[in-house]
Each structure stands twice: as structure tokens, then as C-alpha cells.
N, C-alpha and C. Protein backbone atom coordinates (compact mmCIF):
# COMPACT_ATOMS: atom_id res chain seq x y z
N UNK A 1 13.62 -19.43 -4.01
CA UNK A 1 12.76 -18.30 -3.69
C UNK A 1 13.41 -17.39 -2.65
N UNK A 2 14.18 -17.72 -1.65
CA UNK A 2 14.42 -17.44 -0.80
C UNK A 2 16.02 -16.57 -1.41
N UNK A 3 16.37 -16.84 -2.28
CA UNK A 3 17.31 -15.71 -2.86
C UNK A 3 16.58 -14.52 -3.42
N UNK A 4 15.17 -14.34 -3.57
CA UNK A 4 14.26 -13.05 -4.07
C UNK A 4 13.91 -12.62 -3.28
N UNK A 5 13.24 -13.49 -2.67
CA UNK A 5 12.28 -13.25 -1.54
C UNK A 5 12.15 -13.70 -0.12
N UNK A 6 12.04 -12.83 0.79
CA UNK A 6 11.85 -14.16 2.01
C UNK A 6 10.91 -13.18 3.18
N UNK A 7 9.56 -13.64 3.69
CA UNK A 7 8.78 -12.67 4.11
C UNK A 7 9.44 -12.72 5.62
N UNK A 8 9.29 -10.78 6.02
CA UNK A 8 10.40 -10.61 6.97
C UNK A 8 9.00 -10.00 8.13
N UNK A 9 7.33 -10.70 7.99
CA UNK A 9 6.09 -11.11 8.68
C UNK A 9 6.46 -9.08 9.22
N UNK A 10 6.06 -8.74 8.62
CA UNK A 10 5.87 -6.75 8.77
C UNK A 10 4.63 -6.48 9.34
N UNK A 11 3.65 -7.34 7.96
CA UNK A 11 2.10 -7.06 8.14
C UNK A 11 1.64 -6.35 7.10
N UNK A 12 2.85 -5.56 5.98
CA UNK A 12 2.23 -5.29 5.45
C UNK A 12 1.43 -5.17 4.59
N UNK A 13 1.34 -6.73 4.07
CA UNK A 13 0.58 -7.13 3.46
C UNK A 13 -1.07 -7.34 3.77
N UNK A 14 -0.84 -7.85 5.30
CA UNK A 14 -2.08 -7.90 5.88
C UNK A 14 -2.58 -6.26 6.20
N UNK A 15 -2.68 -5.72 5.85
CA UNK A 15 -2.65 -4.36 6.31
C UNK A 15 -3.70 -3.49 4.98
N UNK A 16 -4.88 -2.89 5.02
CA UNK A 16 -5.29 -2.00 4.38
C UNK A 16 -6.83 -1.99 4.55
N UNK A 17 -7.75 -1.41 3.54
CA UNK A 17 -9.10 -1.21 3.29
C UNK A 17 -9.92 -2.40 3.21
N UNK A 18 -9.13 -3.44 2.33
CA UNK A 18 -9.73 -4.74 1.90
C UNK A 18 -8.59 -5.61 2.09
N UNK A 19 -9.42 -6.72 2.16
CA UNK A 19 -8.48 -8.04 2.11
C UNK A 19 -8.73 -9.15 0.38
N UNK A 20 -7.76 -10.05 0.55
CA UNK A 20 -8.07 -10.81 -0.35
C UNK A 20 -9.33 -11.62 -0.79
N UNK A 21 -9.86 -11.79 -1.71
CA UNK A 21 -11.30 -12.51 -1.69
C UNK A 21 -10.83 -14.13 -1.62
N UNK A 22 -11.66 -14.81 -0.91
CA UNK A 22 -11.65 -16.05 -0.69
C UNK A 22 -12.69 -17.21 -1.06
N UNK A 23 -12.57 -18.22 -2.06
CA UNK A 23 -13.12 -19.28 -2.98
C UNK A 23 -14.49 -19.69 -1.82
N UNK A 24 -15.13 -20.51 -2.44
CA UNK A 24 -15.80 -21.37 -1.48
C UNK A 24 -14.97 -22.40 -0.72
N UNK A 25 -13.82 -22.79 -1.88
CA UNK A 25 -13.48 -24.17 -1.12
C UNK A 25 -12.34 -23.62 0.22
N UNK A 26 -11.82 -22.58 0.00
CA UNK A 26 -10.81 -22.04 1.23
C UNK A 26 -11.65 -21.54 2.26
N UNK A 27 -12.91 -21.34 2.02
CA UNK A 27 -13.79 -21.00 3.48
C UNK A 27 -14.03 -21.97 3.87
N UNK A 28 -14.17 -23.35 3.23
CA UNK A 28 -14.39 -24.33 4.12
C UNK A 28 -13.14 -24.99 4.43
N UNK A 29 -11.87 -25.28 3.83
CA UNK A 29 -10.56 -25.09 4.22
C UNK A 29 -10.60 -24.38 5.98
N UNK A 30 -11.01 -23.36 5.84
CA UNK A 30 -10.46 -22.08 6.71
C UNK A 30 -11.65 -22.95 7.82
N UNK A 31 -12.97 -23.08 7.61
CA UNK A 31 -13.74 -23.29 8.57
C UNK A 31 -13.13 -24.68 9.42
N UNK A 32 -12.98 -25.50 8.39
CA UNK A 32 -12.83 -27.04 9.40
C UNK A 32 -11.38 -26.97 9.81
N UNK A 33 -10.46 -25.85 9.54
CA UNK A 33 -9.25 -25.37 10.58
C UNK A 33 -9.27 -24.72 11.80
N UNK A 34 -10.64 -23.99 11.55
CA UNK A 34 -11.11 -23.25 13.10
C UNK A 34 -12.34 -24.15 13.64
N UNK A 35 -12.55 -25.35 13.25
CA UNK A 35 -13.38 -26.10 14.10
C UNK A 35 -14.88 -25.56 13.87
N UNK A 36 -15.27 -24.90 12.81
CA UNK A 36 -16.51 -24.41 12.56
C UNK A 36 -17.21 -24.80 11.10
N UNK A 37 -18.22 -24.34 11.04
CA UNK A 37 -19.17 -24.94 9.71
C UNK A 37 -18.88 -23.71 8.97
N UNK A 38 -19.03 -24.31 7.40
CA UNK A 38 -18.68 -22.82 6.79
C UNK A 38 -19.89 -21.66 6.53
N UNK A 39 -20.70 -21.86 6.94
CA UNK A 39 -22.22 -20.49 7.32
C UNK A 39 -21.26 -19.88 8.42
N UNK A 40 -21.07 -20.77 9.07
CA UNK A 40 -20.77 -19.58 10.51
C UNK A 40 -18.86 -18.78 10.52
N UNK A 41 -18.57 -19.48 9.54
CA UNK A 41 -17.24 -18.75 8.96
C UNK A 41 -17.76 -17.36 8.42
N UNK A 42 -18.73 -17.79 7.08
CA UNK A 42 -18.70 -16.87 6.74
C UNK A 42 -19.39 -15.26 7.20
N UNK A 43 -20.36 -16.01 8.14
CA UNK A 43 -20.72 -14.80 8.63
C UNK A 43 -20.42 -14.24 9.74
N UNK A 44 -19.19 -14.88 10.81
CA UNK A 44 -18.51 -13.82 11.38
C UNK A 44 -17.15 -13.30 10.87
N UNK A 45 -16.44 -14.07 9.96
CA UNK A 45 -14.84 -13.64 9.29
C UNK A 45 -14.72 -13.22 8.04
N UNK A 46 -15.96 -12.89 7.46
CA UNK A 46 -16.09 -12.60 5.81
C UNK A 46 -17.00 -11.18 5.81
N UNK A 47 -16.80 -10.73 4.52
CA UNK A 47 -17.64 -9.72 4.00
C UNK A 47 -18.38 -10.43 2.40
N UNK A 48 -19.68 -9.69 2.07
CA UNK A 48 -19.57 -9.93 0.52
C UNK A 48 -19.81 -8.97 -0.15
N UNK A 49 -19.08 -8.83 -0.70
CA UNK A 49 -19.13 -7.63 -1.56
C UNK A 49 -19.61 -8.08 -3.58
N UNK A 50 -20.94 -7.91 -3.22
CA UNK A 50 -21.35 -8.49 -4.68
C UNK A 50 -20.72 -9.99 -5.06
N UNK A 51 -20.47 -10.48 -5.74
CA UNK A 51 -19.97 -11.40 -6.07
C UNK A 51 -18.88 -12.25 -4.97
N UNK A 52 -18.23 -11.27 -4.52
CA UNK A 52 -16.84 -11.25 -4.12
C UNK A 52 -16.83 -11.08 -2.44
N UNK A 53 -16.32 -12.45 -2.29
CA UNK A 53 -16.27 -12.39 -0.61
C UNK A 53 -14.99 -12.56 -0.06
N UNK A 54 -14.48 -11.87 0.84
CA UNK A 54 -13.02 -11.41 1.80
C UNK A 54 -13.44 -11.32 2.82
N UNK A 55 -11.77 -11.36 3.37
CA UNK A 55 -12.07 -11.58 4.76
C UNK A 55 -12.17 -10.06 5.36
N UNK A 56 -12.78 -10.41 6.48
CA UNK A 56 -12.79 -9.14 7.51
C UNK A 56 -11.49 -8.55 7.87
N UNK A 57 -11.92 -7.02 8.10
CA UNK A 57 -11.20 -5.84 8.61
C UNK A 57 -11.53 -5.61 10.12
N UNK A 58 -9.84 -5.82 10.86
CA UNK A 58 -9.96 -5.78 12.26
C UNK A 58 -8.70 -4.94 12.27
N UNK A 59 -9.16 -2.98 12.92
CA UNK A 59 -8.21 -2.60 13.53
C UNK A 59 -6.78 -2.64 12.16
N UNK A 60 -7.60 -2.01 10.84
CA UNK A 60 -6.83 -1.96 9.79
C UNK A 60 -5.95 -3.07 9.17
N UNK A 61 -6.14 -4.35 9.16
CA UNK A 61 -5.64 -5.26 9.32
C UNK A 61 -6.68 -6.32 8.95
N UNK A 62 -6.09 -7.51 8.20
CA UNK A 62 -7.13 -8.57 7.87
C UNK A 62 -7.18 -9.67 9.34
N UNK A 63 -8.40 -9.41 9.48
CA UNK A 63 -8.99 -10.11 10.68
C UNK A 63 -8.25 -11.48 11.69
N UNK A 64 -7.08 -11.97 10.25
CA UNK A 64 -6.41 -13.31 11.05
C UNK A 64 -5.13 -12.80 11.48
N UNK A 65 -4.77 -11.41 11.08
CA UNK A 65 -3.30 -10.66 11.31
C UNK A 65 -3.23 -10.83 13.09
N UNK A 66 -2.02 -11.32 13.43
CA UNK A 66 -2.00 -11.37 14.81
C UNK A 66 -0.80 -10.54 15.15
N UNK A 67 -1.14 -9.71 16.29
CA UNK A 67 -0.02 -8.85 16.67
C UNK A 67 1.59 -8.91 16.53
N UNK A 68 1.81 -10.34 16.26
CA UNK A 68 3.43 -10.76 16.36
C UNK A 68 3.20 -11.26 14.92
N UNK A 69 2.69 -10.42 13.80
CA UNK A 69 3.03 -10.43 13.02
C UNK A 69 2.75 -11.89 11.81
N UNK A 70 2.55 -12.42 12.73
CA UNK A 70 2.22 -13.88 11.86
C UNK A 70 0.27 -13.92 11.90
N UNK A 71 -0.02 -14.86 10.36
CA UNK A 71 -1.23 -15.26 10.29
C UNK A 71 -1.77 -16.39 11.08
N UNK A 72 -2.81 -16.20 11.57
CA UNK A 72 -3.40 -17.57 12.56
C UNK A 72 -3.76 -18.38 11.94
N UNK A 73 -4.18 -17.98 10.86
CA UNK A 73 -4.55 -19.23 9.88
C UNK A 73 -3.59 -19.72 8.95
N UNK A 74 -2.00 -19.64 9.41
CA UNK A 74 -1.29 -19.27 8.18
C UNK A 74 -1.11 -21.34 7.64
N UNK A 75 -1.01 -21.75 7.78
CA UNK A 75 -1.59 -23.34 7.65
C UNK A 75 -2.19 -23.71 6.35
N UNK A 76 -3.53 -22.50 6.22
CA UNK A 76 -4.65 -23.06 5.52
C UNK A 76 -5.01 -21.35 4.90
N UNK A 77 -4.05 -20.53 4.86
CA UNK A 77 -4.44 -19.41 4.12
C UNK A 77 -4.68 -19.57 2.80
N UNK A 78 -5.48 -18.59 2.26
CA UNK A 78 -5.92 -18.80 0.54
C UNK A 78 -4.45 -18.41 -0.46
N UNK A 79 -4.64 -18.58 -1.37
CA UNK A 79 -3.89 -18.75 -2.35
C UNK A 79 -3.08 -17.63 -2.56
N UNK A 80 -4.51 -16.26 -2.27
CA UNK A 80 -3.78 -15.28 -3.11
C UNK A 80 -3.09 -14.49 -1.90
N UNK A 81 -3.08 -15.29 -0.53
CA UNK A 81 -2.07 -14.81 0.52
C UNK A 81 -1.15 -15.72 -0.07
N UNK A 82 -0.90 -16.63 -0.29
CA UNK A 82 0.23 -17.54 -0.05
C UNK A 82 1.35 -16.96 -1.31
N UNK A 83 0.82 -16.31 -2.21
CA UNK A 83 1.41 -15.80 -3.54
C UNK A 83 2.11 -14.20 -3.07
N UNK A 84 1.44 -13.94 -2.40
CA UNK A 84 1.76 -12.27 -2.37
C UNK A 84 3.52 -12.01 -1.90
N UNK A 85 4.36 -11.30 -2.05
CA UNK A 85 3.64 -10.43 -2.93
C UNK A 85 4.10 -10.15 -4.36
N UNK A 86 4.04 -11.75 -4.59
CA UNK A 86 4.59 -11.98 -5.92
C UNK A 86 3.13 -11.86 -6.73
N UNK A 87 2.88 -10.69 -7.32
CA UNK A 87 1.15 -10.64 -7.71
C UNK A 87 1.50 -10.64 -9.44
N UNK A 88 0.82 -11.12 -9.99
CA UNK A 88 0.43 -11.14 -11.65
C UNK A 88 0.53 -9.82 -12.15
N UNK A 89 0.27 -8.79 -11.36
CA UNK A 89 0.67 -7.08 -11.73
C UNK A 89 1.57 -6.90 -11.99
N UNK A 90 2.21 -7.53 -11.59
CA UNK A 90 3.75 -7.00 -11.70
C UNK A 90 4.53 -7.44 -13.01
N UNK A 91 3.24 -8.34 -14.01
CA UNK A 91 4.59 -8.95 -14.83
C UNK A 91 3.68 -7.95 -15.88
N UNK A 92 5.09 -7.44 -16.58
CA UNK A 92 4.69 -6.65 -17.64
C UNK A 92 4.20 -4.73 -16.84
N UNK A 93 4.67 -4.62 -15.94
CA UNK A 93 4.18 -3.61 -15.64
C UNK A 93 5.43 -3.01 -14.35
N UNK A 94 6.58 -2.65 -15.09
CA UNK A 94 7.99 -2.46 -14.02
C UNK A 94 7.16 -1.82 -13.07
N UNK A 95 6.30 -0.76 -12.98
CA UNK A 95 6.29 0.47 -12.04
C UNK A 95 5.23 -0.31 -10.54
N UNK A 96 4.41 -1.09 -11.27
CA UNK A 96 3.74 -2.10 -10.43
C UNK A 96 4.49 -2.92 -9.22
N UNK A 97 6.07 -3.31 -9.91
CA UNK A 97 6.85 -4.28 -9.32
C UNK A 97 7.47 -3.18 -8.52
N UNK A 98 8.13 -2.26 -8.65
CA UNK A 98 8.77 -0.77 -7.68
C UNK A 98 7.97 -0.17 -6.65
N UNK A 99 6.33 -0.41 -7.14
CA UNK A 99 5.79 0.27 -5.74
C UNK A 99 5.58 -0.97 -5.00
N UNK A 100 5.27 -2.05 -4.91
CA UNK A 100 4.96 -3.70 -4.45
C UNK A 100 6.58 -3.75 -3.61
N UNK A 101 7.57 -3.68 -4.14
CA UNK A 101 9.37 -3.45 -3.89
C UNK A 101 9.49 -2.46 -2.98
N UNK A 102 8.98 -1.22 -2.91
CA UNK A 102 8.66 -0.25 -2.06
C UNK A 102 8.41 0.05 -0.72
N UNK A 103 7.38 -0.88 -0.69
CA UNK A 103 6.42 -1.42 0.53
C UNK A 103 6.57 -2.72 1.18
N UNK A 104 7.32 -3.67 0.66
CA UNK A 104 7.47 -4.84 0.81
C UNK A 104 9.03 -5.20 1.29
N UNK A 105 9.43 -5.20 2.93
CA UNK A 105 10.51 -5.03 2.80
C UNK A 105 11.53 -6.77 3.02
N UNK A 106 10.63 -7.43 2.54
CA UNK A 106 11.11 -8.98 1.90
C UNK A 106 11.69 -9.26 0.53
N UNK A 107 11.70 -8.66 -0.17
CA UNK A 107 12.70 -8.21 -1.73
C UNK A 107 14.50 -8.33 -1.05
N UNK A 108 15.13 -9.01 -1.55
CA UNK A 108 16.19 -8.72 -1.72
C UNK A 108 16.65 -7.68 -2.26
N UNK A 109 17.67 -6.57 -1.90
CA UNK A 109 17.98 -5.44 -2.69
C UNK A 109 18.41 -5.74 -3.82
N UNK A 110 18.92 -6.93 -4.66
CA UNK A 110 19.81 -6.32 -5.50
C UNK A 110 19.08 -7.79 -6.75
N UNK A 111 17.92 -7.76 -6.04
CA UNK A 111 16.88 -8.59 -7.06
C UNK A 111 16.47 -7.85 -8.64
N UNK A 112 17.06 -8.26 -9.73
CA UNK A 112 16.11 -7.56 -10.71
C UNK A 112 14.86 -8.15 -11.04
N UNK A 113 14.69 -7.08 -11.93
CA UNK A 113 12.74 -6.81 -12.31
C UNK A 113 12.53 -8.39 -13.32
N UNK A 114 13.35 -8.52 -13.73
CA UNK A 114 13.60 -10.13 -14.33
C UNK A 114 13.34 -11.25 -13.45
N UNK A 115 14.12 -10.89 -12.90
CA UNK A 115 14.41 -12.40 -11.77
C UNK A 115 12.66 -12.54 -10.85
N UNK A 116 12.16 -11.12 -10.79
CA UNK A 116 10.98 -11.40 -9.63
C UNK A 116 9.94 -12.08 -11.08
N UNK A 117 10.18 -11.67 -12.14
CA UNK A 117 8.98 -11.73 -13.34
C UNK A 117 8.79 -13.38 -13.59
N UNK A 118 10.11 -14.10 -13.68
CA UNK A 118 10.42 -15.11 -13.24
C UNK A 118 9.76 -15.69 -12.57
N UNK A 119 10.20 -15.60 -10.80
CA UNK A 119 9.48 -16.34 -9.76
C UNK A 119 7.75 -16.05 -9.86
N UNK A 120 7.58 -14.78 -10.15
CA UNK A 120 6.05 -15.00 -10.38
C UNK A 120 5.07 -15.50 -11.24
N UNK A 121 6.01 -15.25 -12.00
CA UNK A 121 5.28 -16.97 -13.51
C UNK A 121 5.20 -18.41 -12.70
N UNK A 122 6.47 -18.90 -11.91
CA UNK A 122 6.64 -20.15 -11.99
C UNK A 122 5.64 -20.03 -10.02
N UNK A 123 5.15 -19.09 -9.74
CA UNK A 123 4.36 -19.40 -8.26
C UNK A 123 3.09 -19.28 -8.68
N UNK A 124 2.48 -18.47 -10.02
CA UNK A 124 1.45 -18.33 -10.48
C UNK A 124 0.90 -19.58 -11.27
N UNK A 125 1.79 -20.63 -11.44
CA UNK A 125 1.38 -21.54 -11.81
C UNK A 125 1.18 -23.16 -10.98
N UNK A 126 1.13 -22.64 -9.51
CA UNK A 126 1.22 -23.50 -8.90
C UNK A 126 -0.02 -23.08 -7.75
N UNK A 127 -1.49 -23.13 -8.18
CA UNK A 127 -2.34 -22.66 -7.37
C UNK A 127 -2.95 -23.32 -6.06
């Protein structure tokens, strides 16, 4: 992996409008890592948005983003942090993988659109 990819902790992943949505079982993951019950996880570190619950927005940034760049929870983060930003968009969709490549400055330069389509099959199957 580490010949594709290797996260160079930017933030920018943690970084935008929304965050990733998170299972039941990773809130309680996440809760009995911060020493709390998962009610009281969810209702100070979560949003729900219909169906769909994520974590909180702190200061443009997902709520566990810590100034030096690393996750506080990075231990017991959910899945679809631990994948990023190798995302399922990208396979079958070059222009998906160029703007993700773009923004993401953990890509090796001289990685092709193959080789990432690759690693994200074989990380997408390991949930």
C-alpha cells in the first residue's frame, strides 16, 4: 500500500460540510474508547440526519480532527475513515480518481489509475 499510498495526516480528509456516517456498532466501538455509553456518544459527537448518523462538525473539520493533524480516535475510527481515500468512486470513474488525486496529497506521483483501482478492490473488501 505504501508504494500508492501513504497518508501524509494534511486533514484533508477530515475537513468539509459533513463527515462520514457511522454504524451502530462503531459508536459503541467509539463510545467504550472514550470511556462513555453510547446515548451519550451519540448525542454530544454525532448528528442524524434521517437515517444517517455522522460525526460532528468542529471549526470545519470532523470533530475528532486534532490540530497536529492526527485523529484522536484514530485506534477505533470507522471503516469508511480507515478506507479513504481509497473510495469505491473511483473505480470505474477516472475523473473521480483525478479530483480525490488532486486533493489528496498521499498518492504517489507516478501511481496509475490501475494500480489505485486495484488497491481499492482489495481494501474494499476487507471491512
Amino acid at each position: 500500500m505504501n508504494e500508492i499510498f501513504e497518508c501524509q495526516c494534511c486533514g484533508h480528509c477530515c475537513h468539509g460540510g459533513s463527515t462520514v456516517s457511522v454504524s451502530a456498532e462503531e459508536r459503541k466501538r467509539i463510545a467504550r474508547f472514550l470511556g462513555m455509553d453510547a446515548s451519550s456518544f451519540l448525542e454530544g459527537f454525532c448528528v442524524v440526519k434521517g437515517k444517517r448518523v455522522e460525526m460532528r462538525i468542529r471549526e470545519g473539520h470532523c470533530i475528532f480532527y486534532n490540530d497536529d493533524g492526527l485523529c484522536a480516535i484514530h485506534e477505533v475510527k470507522p471503516f469508511h475513515c480507515k478506507r479513504w481515500p481509497l473510495h469505491p468512486s473511483i473505480l470505474g470513474d477516472e475523473s473521480a480518481w483525478k479530483a480525490i488525486q488532486a486533493d489528496c496529497p498521499g498518492f504517489k506521483k507516478n501511481v496509475s489509475y490501475t494500480e489505485v483501482c486495484d488497491l481499492i478492490r482489495k481494501v474494499n473488501d476487507e471491512p
